[in-house]
PDB file of N, CA and C in Angstrom:
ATOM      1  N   UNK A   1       4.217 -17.208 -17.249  1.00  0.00           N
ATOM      2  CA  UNK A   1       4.913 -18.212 -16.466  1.00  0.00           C
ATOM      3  C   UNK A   1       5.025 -17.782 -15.001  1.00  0.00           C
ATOM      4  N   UNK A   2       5.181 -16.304 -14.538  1.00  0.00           N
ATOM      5  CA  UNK A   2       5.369 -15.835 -13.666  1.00  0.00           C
ATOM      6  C   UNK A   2       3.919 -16.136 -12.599  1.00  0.00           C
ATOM      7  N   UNK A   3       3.545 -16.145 -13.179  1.00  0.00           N
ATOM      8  CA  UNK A   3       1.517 -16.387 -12.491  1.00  0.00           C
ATOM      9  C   UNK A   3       0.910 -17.980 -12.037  1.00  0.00           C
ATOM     10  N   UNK A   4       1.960 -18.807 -12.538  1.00  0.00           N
ATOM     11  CA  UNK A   4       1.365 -20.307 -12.585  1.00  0.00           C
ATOM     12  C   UNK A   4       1.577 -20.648 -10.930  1.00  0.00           C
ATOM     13  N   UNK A   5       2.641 -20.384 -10.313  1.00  0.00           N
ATOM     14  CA  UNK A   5       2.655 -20.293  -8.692  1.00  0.00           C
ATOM     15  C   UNK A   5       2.109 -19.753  -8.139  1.00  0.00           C
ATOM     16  N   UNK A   6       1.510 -18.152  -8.678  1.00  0.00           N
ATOM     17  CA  UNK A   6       0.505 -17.318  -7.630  1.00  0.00           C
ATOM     18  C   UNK A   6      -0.900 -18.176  -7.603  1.00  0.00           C
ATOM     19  N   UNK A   7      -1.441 -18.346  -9.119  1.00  0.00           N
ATOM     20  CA  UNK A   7      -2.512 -18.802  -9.493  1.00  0.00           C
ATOM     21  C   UNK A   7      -2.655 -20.076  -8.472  1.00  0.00           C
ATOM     22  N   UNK A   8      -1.841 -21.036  -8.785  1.00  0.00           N
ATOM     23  CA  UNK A   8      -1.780 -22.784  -7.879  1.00  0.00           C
ATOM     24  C   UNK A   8      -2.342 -22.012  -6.597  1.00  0.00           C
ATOM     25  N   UNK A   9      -1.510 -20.956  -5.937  1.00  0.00           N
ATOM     26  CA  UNK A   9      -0.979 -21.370  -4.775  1.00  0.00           C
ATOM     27  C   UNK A   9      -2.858 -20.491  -4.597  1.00  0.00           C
ATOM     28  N   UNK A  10      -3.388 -19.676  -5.011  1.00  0.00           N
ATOM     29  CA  UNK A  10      -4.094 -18.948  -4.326  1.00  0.00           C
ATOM     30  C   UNK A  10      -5.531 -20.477  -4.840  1.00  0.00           C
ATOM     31  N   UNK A  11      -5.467 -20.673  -5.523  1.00  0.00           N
ATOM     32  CA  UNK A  11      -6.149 -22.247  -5.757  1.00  0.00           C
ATOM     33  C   UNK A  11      -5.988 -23.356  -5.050  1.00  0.00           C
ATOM     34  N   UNK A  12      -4.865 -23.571  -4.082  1.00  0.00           N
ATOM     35  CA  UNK A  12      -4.827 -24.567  -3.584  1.00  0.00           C
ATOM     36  C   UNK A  12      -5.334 -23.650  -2.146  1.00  0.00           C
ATOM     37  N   UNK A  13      -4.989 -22.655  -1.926  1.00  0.00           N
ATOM     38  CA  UNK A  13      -5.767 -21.776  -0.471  1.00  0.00           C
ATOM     39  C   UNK A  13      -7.487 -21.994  -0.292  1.00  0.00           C
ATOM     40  N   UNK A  14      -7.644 -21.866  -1.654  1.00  0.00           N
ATOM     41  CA  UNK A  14      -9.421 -21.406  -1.591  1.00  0.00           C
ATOM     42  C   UNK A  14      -9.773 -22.834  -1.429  1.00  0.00           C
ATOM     43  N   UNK A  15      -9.116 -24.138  -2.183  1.00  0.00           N
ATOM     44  CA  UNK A  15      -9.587 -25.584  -1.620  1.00  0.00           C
ATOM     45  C   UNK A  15      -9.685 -25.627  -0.109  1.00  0.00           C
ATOM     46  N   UNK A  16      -8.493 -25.548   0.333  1.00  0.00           N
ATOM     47  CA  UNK A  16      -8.342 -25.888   1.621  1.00  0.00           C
ATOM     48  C   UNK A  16      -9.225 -24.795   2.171  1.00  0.00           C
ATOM     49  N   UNK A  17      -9.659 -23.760   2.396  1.00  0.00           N
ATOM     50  CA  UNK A  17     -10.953 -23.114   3.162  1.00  0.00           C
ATOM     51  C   UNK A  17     -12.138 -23.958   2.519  1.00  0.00           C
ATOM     52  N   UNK A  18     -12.456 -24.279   1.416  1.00  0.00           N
ATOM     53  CA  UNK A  18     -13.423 -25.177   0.924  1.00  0.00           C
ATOM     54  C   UNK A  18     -13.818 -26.003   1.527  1.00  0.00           C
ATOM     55  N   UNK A  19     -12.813 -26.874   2.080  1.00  0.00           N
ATOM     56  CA  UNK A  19     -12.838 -27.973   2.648  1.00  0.00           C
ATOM     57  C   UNK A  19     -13.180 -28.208   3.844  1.00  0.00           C
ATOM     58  N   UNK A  20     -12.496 -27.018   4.639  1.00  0.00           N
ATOM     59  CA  UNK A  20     -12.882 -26.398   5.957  1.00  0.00           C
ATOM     60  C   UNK A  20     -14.366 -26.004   6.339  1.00  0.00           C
ATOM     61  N   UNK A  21     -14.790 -25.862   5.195  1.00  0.00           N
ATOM     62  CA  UNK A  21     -16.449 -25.121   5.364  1.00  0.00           C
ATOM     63  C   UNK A  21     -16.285 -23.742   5.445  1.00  0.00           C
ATOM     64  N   UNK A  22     -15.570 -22.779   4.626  1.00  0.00           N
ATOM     65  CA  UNK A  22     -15.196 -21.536   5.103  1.00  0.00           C
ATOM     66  C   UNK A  22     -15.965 -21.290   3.442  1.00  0.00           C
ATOM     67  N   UNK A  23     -16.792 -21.420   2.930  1.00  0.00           N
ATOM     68  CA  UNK A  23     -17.048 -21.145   1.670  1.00  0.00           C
ATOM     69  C   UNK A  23     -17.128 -19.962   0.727  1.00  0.00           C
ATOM     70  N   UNK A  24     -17.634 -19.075   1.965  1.00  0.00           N
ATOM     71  CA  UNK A  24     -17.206 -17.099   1.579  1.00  0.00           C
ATOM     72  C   UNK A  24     -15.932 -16.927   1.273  1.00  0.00           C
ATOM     73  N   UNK A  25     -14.641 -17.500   2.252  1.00  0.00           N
ATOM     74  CA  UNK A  25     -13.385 -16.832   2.469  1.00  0.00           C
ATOM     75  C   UNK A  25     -12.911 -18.154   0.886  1.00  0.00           C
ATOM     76  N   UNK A  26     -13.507 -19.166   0.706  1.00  0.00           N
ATOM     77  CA  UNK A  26     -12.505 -19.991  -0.451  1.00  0.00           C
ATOM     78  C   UNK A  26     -13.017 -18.826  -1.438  1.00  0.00           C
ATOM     79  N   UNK A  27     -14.477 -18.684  -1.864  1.00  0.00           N
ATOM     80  CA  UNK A  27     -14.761 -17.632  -2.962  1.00  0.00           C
ATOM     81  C   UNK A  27     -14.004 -16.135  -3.130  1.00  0.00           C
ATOM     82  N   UNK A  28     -13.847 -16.146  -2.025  1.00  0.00           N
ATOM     83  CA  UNK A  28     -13.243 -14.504  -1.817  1.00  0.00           C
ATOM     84  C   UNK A  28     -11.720 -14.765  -2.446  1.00  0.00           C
ATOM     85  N   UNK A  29     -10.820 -15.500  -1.862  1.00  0.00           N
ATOM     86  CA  UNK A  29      -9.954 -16.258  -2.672  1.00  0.00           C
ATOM     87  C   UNK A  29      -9.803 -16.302  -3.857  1.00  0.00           C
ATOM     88  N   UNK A  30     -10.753 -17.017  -4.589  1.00  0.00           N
ATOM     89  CA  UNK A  30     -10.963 -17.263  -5.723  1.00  0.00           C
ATOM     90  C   UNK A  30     -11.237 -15.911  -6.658  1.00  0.00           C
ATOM     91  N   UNK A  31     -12.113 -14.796  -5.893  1.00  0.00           N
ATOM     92  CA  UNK A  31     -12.444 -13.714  -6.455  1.00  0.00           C
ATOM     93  C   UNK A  31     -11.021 -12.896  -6.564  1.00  0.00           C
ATOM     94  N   UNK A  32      -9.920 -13.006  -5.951  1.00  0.00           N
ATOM     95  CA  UNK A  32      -8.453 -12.063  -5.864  1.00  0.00           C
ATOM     96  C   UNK A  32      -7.906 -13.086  -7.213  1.00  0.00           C
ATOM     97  N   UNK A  33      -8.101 -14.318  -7.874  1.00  0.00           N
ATOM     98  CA  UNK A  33      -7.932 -14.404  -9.007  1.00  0.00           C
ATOM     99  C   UNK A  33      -8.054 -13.139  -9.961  1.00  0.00           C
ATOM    100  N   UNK A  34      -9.417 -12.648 -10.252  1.00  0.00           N
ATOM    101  CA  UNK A  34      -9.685 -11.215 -11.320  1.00  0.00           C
ATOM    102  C   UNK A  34      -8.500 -10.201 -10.529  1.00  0.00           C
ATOM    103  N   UNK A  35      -8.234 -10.046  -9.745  1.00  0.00           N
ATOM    104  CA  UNK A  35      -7.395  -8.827  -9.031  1.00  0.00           C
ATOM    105  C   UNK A  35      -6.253  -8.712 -10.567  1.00  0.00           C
ATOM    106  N   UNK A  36      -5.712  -9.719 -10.346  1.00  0.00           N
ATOM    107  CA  UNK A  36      -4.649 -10.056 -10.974  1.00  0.00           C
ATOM    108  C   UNK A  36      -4.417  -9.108 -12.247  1.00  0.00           C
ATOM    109  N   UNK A  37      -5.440  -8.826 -12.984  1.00  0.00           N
ATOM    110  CA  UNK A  37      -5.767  -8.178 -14.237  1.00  0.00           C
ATOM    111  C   UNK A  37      -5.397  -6.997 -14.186  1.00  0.00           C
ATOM    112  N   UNK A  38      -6.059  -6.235 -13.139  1.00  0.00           N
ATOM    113  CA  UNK A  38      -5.888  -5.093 -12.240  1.00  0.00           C
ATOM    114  C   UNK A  38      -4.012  -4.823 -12.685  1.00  0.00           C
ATOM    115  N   UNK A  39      -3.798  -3.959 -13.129  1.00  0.00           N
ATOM    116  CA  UNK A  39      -1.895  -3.833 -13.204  1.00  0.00           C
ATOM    117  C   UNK A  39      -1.719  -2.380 -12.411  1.00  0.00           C
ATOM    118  N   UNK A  40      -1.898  -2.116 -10.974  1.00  0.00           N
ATOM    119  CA  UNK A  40      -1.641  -1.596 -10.519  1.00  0.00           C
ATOM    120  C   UNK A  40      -0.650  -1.924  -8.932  1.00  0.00           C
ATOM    121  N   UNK A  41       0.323  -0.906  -8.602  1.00  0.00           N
ATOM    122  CA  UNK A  41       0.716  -1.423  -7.193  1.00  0.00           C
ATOM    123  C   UNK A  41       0.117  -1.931  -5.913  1.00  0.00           C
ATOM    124  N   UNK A  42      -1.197  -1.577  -5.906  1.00  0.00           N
ATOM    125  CA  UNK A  42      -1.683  -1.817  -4.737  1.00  0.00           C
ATOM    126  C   UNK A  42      -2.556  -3.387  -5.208  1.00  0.00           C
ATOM    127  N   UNK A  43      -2.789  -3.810  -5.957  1.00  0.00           N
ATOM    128  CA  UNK A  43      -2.704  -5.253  -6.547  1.00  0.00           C
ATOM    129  C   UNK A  43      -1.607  -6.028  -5.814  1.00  0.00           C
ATOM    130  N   UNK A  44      -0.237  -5.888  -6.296  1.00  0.00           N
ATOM    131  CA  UNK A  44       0.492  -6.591  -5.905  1.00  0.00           C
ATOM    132  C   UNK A  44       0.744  -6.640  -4.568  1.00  0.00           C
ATOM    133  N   UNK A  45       0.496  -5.509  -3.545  1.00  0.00           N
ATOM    134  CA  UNK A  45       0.749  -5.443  -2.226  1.00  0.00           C
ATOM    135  C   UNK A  45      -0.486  -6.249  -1.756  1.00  0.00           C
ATOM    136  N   UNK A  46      -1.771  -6.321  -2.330  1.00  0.00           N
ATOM    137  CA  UNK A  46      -3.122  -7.075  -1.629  1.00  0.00           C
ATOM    138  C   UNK A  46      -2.173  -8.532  -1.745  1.00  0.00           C
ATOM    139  N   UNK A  47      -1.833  -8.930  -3.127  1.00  0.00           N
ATOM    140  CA  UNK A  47      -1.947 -10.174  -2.879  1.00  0.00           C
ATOM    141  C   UNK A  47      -0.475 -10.771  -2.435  1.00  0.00           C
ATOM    142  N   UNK A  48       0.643  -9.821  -2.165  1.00  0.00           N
ATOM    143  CA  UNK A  48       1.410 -10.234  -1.158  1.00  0.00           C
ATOM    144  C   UNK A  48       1.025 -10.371   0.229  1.00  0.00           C
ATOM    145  N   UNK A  49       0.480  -9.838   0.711  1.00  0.00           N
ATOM    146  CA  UNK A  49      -0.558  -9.190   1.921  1.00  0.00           C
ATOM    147  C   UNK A  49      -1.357 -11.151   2.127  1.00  0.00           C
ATOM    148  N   UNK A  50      -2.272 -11.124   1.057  1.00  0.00           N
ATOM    149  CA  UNK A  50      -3.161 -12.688   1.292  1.00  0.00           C
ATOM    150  C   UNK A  50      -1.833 -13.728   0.891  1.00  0.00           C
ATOM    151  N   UNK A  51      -0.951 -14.059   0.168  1.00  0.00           N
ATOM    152  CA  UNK A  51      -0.141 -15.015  -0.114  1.00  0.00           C
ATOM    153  C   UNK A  51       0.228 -15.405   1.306  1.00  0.00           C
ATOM    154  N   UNK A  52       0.791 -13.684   1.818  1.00  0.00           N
ATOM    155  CA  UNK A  52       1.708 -14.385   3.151  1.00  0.00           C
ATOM    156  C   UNK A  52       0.572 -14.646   4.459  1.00  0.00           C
ATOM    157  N   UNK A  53      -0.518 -14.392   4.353  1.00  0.00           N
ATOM    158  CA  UNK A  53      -1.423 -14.489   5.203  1.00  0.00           C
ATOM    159  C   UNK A  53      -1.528 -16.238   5.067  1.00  0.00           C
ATOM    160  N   UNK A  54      -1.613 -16.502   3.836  1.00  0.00           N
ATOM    161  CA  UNK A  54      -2.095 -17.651   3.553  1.00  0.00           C
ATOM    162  C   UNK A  54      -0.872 -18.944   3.763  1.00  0.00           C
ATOM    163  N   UNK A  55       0.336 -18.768   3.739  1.00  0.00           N
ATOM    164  CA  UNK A  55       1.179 -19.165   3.662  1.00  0.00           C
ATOM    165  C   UNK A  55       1.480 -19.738   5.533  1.00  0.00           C
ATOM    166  N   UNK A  56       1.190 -18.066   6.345  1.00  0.00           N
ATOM    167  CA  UNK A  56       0.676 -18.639   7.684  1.00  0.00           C
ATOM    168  C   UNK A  56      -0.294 -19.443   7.827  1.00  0.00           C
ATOM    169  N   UNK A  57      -1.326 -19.488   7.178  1.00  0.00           N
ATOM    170  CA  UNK A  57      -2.286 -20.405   7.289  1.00  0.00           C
ATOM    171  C   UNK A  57      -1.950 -22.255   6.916  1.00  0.00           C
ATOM    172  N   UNK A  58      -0.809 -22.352   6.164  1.00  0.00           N
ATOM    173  CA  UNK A  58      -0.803 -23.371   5.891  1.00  0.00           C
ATOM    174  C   UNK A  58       0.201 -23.964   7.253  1.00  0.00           C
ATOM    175  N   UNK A  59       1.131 -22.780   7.799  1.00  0.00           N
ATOM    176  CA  UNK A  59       1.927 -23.274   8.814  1.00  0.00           C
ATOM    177  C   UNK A  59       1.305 -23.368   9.786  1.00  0.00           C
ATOM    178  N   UNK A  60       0.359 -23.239  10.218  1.00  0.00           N
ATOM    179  CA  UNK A  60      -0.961 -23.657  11.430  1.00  0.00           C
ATOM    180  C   UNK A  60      -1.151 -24.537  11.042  1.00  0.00           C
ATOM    181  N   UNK A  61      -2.004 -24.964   9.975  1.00  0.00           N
ATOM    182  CA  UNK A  61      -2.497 -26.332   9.970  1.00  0.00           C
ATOM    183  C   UNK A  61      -1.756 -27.236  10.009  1.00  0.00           C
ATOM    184  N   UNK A  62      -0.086 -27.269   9.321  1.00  0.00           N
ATOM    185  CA  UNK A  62       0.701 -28.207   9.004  1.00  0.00           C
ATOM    186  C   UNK A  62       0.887 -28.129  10.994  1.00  0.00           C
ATOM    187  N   UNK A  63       1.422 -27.446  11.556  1.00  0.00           N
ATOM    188  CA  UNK A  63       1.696 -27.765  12.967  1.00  0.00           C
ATOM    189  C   UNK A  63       0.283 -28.446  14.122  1.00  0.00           C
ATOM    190  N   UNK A  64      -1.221 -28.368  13.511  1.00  0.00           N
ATOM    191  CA  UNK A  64      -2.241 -28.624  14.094  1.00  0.00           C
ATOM    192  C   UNK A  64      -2.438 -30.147  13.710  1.00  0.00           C
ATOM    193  N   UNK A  65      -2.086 -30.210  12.789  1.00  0.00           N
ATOM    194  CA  UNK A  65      -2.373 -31.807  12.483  1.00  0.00           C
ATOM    195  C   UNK A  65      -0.964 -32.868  12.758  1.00  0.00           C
ATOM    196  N   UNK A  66      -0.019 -31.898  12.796  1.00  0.00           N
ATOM    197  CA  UNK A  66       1.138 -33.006  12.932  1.00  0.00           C
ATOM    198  C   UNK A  66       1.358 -33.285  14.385  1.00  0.00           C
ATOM    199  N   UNK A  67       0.784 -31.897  15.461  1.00  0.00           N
ATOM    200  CA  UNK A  67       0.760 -32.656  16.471  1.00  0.00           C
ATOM    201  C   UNK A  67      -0.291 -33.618  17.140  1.00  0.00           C
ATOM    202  N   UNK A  68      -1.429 -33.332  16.272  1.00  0.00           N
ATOM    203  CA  UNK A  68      -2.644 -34.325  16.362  1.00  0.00           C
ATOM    204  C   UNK A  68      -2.397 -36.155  15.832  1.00  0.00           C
ATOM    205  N   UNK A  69      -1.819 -36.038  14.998  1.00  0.00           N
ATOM    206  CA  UNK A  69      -1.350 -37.150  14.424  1.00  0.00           C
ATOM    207  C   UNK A  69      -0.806 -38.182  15.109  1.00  0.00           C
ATOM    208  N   UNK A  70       0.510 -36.960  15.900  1.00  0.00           N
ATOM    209  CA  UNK A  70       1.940 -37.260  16.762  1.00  0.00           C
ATOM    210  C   UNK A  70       1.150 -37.976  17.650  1.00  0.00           C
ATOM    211  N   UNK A  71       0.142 -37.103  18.568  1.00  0.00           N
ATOM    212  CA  UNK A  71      -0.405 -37.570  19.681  1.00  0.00           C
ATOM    213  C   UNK A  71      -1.350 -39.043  19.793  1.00  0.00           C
ATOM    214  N   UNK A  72      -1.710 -38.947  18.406  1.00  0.00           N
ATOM    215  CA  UNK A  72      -2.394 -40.644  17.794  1.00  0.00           C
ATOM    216  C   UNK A  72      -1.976 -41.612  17.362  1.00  0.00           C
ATOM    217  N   UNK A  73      -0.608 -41.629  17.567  1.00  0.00           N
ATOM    218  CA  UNK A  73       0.329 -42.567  17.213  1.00  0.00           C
ATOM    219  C   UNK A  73       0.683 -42.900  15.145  1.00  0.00           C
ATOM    220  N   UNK A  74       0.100 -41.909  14.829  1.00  0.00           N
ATOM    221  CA  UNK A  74       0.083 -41.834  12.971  1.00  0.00           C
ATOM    222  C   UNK A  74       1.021 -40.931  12.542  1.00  0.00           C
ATOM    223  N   UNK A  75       1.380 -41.838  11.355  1.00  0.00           N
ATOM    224  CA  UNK A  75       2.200 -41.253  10.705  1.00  0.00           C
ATOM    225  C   UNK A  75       2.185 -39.747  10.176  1.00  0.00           C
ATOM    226  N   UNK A  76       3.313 -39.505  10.294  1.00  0.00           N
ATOM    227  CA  UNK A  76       3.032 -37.756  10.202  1.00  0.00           C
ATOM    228  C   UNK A  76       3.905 -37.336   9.214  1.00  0.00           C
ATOM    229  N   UNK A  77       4.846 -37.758   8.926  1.00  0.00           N
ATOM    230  CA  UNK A  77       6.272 -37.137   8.322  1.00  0.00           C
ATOM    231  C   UNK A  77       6.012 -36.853   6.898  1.00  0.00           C
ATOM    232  N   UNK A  78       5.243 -37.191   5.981  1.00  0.00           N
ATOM    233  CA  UNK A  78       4.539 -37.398   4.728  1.00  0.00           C
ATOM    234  C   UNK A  78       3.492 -35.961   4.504  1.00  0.00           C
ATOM    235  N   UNK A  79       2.591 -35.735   5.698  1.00  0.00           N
ATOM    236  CA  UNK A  79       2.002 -34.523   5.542  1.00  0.00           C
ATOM    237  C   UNK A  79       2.997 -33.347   6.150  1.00  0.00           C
ATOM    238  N   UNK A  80       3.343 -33.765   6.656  1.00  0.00           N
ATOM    239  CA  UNK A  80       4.341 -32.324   7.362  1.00  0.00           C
ATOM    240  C   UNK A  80       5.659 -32.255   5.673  1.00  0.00           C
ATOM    241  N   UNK A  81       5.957 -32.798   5.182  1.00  0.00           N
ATOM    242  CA  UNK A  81       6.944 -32.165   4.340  1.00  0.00           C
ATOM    243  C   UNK A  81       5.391 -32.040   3.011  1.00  0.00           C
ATOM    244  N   UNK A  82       4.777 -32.200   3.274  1.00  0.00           N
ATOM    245  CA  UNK A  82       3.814 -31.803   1.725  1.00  0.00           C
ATOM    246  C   UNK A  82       3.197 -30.522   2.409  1.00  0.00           C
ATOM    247  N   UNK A  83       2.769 -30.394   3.398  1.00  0.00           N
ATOM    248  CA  UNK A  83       2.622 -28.740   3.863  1.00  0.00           C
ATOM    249  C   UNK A  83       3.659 -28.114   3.838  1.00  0.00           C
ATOM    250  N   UNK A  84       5.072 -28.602   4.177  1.00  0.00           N
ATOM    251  CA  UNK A  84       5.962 -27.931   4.154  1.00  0.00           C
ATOM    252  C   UNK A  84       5.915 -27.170   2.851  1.00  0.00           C
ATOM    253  N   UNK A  85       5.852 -28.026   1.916  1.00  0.00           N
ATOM    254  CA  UNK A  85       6.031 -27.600   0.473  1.00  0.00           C
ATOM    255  C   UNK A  85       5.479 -26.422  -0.116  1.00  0.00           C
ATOM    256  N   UNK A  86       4.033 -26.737   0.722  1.00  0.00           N
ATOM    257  CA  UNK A  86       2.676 -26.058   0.171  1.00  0.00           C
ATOM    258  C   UNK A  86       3.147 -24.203   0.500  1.00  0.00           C
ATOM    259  N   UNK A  87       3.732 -24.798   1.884  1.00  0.00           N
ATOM    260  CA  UNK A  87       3.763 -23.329   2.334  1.00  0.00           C
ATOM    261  C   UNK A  87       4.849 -22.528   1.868  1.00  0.00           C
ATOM    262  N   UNK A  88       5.816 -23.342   1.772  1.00  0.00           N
ATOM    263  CA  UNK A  88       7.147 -22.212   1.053  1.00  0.00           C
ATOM    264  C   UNK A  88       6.595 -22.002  -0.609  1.00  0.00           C
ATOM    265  N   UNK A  89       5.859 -22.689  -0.951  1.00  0.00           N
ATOM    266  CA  UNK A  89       5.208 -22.271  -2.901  1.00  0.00           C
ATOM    267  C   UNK A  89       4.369 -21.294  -2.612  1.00  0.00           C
ATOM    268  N   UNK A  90       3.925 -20.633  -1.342  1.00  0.00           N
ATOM    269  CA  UNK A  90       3.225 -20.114  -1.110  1.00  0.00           C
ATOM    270  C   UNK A  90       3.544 -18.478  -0.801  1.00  0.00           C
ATOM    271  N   UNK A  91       4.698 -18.728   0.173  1.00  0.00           N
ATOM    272  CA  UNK A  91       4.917 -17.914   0.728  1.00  0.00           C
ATOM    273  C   UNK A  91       6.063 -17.331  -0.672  1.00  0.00           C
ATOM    274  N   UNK A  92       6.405 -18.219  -1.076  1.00  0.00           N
ATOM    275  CA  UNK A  92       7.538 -17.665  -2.411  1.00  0.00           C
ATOM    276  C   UNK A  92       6.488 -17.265  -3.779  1.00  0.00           C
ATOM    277  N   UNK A  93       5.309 -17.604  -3.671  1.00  0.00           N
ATOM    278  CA  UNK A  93       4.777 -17.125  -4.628  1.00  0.00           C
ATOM    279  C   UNK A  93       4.526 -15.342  -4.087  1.00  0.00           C
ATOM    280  N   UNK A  94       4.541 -14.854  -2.872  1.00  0.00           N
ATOM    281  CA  UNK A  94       4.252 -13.353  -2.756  1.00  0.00           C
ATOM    282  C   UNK A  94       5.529 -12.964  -2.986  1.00  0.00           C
ATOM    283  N   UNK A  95       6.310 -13.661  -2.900  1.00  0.00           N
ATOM    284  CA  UNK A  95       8.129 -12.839  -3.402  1.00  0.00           C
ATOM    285  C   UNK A  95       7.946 -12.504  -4.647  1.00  0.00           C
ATOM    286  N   UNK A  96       7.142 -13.208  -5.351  1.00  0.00           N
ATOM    287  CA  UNK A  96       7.126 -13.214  -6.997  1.00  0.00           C
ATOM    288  C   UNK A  96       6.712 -11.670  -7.314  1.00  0.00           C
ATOM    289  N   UNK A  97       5.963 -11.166  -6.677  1.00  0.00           N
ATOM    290  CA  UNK A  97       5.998  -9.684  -7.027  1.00  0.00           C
ATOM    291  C   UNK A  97       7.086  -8.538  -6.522  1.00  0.00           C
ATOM    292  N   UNK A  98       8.058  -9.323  -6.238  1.00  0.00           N
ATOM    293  CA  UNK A  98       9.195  -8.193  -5.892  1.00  0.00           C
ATOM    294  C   UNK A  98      10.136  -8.652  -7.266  1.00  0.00           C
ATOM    295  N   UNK A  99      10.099  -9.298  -8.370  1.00  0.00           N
ATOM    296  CA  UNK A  99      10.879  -9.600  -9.300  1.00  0.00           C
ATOM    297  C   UNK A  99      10.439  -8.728 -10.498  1.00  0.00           C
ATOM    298  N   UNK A 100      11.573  -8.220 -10.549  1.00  0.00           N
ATOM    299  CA  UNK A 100      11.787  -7.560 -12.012  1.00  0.00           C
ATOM    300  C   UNK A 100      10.441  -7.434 -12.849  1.00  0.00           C
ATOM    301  N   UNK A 101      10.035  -8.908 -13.534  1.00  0.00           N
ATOM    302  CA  UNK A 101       9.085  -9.135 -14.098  1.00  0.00           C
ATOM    303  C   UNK A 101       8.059  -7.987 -13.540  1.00  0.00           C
ATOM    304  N   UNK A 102       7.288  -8.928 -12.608  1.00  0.00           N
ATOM    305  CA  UNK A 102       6.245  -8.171 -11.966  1.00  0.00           C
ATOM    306  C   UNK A 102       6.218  -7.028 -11.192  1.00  0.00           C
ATOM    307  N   UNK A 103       7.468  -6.557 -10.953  1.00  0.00           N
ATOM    308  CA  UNK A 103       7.062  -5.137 -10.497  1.00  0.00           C
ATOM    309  C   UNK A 103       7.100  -4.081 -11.916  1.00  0.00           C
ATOM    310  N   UNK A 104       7.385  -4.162 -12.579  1.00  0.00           N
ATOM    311  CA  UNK A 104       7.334  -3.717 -14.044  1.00  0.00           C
ATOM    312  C   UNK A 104       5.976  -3.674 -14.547  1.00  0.00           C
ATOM    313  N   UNK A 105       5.232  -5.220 -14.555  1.00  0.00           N
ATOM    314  CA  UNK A 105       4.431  -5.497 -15.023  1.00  0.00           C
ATOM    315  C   UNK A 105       3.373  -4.413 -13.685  1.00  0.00           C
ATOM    316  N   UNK A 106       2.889  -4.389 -12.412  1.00  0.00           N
ATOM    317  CA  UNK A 106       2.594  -3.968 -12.407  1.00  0.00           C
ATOM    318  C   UNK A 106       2.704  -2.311 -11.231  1.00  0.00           C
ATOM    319  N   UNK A 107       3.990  -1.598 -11.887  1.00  0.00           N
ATOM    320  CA  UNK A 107       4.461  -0.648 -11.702  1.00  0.00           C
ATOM    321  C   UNK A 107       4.560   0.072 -10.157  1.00  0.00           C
ATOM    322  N   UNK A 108       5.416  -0.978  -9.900  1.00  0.00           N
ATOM    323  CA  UNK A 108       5.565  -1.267  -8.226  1.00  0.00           C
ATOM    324  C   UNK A 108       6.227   0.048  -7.879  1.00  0.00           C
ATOM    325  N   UNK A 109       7.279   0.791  -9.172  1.00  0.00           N
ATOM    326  CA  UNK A 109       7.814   2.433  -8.883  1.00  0.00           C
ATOM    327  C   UNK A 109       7.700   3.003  -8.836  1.00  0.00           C
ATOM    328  N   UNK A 110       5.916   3.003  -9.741  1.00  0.00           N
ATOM    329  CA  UNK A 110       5.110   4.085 -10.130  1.00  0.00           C
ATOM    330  C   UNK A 110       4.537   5.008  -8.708  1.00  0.00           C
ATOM    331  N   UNK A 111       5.112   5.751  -8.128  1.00  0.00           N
ATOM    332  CA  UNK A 111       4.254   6.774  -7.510  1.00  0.00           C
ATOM    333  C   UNK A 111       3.352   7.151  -7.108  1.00  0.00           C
ATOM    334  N   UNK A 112       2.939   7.592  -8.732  1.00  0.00           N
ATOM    335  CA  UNK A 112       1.394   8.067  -9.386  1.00  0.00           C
ATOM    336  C   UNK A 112       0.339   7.351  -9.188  1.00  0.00           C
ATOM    337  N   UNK A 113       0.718   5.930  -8.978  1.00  0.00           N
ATOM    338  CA  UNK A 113      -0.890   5.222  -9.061  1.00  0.00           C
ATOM    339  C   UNK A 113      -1.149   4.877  -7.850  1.00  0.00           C
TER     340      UNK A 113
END
């Protein structure tokens, strides 16, 4: 259950570079899916590391298009709270590895590894 927000959110990242024409960086994306398996600390720091990278990424675009919009006389208020959204599921999906669960799961105390 803990994974269904990382998973979305790093799935809805690799669309949106998709879409962009960024087709290496959506795959590369897509490839930090297998990371996941990986149950080590430096796992969870990569993909806190890309969540919050990505999470900036959505707050650029949400501010690039809403003032593009603004400036075209179109409605804006509809995409700006659905990026809004995008980006706090985003940015709260890299919190998800500071919870109990997942630092356990993958041994965020551990030292050794």
């Amino acid at each position: 259950m803990s994974f269904i927000p990382i998973v979305l959110s790093l799935l809805v990242l690799a669309a949106h570079f998709l879409r962009g024409g960024g087709l290496l960086v959506a795959v590369g994306v897509l490839g930090l899916l297998a990371l996941l398996a990986i149950r080590k600390p430096w796992v969870a720091r990569v993909m806190q590391v890309v969540l919050t990278l990505g999470a900036l990424e959505w707050m650029r675009t949400l501010v690039t298009l809403a003032m593009r919009r603004s400036e075209q006389g179109e409605p804006f208020l509809r995409m700006t709270l659905i990026l809004g959204v995008v980006t706090a599921v985003t940015l709260a999906s890299a919190l998800l590895f500071e919870t109990p669960k997942l630092r356990r799961l993958y041994r965020a105390n551990d030292d050794s590894a």
